[in-house]
PDB file of N, CA and C in Angstrom:
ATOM      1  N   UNK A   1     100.079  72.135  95.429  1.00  0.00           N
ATOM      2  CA  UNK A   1      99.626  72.718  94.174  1.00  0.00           C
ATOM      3  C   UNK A   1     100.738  73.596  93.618  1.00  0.00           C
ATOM      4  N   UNK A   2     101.130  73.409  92.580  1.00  0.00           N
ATOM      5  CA  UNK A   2     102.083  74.177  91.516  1.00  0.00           C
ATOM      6  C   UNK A   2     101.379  75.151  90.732  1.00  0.00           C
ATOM      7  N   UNK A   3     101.769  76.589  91.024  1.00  0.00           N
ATOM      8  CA  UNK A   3     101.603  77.250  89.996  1.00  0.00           C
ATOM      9  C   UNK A   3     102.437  78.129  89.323  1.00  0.00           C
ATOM     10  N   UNK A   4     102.126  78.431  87.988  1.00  0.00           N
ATOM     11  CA  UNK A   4     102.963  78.993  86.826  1.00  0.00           C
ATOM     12  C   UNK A   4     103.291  80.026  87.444  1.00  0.00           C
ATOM     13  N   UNK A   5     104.658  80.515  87.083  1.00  0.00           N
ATOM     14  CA  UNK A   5     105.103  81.722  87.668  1.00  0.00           C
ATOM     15  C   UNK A   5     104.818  83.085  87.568  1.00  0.00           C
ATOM     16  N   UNK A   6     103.871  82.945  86.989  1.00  0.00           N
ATOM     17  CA  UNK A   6     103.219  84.541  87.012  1.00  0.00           C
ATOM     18  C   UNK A   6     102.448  84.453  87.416  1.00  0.00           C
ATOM     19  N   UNK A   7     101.395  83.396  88.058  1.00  0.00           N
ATOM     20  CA  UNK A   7     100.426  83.122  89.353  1.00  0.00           C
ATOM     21  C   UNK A   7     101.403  83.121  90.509  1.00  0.00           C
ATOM     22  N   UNK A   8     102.380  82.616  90.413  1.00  0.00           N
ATOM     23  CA  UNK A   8     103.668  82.944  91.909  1.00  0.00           C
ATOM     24  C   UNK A   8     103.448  84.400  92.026  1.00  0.00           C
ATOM     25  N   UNK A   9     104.363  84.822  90.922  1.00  0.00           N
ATOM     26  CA  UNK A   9     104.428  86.208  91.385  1.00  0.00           C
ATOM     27  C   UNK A   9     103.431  87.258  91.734  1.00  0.00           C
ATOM     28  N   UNK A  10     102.188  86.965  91.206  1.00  0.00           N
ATOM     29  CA  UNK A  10     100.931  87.790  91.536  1.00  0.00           C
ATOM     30  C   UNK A  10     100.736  87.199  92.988  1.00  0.00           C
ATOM     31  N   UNK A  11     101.159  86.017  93.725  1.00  0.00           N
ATOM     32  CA  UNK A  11     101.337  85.312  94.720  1.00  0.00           C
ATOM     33  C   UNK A  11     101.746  86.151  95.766  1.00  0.00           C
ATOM     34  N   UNK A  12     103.089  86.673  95.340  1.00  0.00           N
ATOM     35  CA  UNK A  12     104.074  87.041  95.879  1.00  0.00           C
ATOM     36  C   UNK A  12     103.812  88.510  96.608  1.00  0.00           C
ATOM     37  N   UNK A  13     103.256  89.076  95.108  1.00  0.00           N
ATOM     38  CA  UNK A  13     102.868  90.967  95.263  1.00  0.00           C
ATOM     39  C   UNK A  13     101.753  90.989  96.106  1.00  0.00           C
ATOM     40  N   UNK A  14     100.671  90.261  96.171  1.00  0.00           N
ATOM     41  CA  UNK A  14      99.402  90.466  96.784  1.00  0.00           C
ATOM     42  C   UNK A  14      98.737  89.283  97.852  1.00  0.00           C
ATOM     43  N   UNK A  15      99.875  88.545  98.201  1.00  0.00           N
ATOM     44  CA  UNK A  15     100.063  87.783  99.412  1.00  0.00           C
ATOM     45  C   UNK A  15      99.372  88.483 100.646  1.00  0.00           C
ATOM     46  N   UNK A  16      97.873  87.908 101.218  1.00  0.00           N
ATOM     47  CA  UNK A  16      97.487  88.595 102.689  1.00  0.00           C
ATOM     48  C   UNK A  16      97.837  87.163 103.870  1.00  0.00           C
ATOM     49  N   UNK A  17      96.486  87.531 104.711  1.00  0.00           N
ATOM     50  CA  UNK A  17      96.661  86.701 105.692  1.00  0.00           C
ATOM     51  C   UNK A  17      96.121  85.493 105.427  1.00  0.00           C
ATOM     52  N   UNK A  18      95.039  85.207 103.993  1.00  0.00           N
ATOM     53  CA  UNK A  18      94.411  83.867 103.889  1.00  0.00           C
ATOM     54  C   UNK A  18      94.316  84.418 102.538  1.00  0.00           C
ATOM     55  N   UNK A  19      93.865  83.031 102.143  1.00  0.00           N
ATOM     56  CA  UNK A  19      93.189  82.808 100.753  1.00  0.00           C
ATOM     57  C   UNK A  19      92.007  83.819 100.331  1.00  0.00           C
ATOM     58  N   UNK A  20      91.148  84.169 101.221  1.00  0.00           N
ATOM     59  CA  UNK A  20      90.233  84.293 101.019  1.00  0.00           C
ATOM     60  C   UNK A  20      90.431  86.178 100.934  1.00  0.00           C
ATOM     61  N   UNK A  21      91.163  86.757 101.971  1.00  0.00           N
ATOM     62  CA  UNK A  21      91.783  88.149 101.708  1.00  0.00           C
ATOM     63  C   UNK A  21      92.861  88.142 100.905  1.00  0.00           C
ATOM     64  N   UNK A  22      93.731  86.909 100.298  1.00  0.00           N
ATOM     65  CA  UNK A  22      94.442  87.449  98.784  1.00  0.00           C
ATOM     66  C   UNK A  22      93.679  87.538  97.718  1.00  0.00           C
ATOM     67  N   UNK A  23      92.516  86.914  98.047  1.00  0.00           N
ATOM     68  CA  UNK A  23      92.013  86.473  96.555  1.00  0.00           C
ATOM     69  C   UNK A  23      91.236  88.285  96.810  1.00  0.00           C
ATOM     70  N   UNK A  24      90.383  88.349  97.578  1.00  0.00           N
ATOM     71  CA  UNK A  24      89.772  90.091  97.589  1.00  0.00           C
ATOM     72  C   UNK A  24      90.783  90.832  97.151  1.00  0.00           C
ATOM     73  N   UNK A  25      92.451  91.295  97.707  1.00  0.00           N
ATOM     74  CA  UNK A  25      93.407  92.008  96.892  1.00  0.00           C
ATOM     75  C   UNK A  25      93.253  91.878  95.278  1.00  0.00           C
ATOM     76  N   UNK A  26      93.530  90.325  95.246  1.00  0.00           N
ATOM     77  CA  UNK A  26      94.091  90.382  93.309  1.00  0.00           C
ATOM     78  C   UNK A  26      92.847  90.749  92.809  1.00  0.00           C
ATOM     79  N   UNK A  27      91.730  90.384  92.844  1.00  0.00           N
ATOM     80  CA  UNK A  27      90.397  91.060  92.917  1.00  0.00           C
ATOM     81  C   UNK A  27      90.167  92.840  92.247  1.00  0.00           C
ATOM     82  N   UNK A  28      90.704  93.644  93.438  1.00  0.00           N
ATOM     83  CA  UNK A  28      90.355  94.568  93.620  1.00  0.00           C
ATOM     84  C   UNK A  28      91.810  95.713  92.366  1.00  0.00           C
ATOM     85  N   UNK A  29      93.255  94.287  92.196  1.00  0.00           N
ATOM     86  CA  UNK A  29      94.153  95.003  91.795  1.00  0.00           C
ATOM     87  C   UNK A  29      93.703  94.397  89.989  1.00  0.00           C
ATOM     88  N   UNK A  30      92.886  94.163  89.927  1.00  0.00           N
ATOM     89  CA  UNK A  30      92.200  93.307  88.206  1.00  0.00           C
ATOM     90  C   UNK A  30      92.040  94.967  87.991  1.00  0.00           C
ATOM     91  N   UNK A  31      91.646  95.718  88.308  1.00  0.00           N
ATOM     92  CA  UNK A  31      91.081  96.979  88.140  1.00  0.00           C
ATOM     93  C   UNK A  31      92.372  97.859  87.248  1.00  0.00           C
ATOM     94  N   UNK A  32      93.706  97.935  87.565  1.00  0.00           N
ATOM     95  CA  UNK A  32      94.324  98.191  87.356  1.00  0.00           C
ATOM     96  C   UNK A  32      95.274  97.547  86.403  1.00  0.00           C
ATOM     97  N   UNK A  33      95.383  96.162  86.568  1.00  0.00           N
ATOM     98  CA  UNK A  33      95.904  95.206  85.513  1.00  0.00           C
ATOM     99  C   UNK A  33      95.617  95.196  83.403  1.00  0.00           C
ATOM    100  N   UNK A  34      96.022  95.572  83.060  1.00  0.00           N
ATOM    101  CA  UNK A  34      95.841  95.953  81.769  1.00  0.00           C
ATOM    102  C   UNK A  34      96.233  95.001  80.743  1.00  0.00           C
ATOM    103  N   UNK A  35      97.778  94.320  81.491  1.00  0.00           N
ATOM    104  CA  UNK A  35      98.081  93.410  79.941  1.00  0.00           C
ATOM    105  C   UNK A  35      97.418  91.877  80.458  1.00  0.00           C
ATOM    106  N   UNK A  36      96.911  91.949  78.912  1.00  0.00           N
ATOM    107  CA  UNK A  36      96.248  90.447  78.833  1.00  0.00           C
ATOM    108  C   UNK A  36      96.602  89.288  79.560  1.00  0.00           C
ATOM    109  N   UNK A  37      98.003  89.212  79.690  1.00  0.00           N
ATOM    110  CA  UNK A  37      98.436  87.981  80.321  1.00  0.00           C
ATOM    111  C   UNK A  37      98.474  87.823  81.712  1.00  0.00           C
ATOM    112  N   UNK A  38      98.947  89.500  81.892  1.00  0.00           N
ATOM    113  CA  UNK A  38      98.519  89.194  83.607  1.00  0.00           C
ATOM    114  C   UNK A  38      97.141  88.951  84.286  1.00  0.00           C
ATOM    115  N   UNK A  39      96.046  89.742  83.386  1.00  0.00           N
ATOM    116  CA  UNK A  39      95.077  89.614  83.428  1.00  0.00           C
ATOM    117  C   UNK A  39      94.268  88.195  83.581  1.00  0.00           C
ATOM    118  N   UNK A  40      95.213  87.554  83.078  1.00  0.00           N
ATOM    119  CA  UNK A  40      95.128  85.942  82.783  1.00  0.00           C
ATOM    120  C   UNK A  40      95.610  85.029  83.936  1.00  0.00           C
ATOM    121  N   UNK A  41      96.752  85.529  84.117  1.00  0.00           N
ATOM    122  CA  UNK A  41      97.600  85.150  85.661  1.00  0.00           C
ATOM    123  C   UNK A  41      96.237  85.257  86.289  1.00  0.00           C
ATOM    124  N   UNK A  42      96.097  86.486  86.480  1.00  0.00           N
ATOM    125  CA  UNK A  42      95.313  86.841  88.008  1.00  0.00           C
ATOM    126  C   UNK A  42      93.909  86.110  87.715  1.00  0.00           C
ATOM    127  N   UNK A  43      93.235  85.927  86.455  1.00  0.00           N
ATOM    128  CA  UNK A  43      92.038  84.883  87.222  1.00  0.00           C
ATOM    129  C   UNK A  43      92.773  83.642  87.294  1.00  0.00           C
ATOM    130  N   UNK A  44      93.376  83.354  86.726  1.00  0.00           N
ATOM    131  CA  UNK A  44      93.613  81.525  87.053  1.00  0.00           C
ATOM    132  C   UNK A  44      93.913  81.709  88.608  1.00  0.00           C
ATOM    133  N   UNK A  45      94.982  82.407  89.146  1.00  0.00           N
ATOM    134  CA  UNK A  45      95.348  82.538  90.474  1.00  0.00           C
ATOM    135  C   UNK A  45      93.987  82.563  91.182  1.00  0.00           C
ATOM    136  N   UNK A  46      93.103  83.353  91.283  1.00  0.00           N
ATOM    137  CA  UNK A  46      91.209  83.639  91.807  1.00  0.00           C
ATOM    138  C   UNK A  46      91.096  82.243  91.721  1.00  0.00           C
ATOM    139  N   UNK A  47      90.699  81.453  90.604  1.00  0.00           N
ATOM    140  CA  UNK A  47      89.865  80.371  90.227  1.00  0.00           C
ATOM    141  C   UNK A  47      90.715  79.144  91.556  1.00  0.00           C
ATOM    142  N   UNK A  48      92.064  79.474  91.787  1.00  0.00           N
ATOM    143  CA  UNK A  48      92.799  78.646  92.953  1.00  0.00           C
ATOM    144  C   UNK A  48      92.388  79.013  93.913  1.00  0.00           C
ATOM    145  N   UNK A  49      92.537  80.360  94.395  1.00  0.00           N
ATOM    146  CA  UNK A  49      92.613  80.767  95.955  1.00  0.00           C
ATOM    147  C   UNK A  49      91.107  80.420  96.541  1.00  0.00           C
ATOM    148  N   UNK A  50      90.374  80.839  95.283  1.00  0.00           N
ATOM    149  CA  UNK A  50      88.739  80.430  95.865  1.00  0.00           C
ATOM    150  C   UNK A  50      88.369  78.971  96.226  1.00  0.00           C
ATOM    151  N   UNK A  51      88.974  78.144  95.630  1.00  0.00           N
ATOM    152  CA  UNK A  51      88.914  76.587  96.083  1.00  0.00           C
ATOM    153  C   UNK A  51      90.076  76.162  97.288  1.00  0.00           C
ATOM    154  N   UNK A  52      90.910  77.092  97.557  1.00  0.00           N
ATOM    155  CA  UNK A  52      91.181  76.600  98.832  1.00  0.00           C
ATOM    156  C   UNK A  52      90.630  77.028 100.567  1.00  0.00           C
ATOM    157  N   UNK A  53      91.255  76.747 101.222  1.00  0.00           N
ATOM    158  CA  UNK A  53      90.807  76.204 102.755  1.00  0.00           C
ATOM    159  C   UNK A  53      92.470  76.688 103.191  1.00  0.00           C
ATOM    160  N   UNK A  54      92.111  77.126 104.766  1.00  0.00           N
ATOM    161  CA  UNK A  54      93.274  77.784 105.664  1.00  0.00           C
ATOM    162  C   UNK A  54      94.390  76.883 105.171  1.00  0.00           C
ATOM    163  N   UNK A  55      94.345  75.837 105.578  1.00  0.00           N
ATOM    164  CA  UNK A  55      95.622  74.647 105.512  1.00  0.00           C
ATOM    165  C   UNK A  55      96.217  74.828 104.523  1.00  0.00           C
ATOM    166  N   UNK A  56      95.047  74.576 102.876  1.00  0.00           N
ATOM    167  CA  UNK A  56      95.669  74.646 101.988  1.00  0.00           C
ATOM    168  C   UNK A  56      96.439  75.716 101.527  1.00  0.00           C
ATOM    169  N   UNK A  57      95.919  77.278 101.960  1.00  0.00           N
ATOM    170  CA  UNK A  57      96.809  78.234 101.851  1.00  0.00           C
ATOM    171  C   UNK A  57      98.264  78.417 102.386  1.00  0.00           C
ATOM    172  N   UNK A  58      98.028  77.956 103.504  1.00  0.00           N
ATOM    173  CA  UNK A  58      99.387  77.479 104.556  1.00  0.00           C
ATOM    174  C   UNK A  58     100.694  76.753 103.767  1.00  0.00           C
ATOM    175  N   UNK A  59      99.781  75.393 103.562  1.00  0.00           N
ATOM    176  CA  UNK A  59     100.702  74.599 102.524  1.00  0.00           C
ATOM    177  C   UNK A  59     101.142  75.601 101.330  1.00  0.00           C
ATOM    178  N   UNK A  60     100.537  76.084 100.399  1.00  0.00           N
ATOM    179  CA  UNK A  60     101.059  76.148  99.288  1.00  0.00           C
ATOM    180  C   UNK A  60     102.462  77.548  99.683  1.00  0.00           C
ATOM    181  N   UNK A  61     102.101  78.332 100.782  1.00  0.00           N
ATOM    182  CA  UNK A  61     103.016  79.459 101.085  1.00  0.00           C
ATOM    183  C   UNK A  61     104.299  78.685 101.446  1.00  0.00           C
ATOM    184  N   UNK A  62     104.057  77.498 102.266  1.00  0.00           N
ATOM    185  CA  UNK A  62     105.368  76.878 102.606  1.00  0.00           C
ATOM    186  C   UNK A  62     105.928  76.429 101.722  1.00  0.00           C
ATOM    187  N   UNK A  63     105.077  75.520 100.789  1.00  0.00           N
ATOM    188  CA  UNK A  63     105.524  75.178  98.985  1.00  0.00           C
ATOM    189  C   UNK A  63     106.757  76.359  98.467  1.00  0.00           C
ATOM    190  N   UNK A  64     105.963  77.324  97.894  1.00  0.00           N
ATOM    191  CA  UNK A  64     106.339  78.558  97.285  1.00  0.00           C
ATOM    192  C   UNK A  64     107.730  79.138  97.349  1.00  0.00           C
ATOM    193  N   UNK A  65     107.691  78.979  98.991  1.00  0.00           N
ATOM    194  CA  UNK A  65     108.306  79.707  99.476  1.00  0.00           C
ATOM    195  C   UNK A  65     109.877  79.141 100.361  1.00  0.00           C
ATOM    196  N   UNK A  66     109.478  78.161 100.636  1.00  0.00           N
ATOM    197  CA  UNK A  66     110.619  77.007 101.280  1.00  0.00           C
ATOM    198  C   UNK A  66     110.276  77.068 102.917  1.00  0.00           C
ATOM    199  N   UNK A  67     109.494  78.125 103.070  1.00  0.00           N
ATOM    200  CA  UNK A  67     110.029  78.455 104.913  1.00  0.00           C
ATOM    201  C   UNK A  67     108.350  78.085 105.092  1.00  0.00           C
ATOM    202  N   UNK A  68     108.089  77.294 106.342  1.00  0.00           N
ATOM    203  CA  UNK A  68     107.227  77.094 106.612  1.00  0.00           C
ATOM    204  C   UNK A  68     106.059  78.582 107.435  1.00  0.00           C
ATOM    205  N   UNK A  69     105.161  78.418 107.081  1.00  0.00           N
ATOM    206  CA  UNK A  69     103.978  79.332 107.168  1.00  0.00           C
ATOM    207  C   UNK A  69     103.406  79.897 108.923  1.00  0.00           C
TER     208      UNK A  69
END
């Protein structure tokens, strides 16, 4: 899965141990997020992390990132 680089980088900043505890971070950092677009980043990024599964988180970090997970 490819995503736009300001879903990377919200990727990047609030990266945990799974999908399921990054997605609670970007979550909890919406609170603080103000400009529209990031605001925008960060649900599309949610609307991903919530449809994936361990593996798939795995994969996409190795994606992202070049170095395997």
């Amino acid at each position: 899965m490819m995503l736009p680089s300001e879903e990377k980088r919200l990727l990047h900043l609030y990266r945990s141990g799974s999908a399921a505890e990054t997605a609670a971070v970007v979550l909890d950092a919406l609170a603080d997020i103000t400009d529209p677009d990031e605001r925008a980043a960060a649900a599309g990024l949610l609307r991903k992390l919530e449809g994936m599964n361990g593996t798939d988180f795995d994969a996409l970090a190795e994606f992202e990132s070049g170095v395997p997970a």
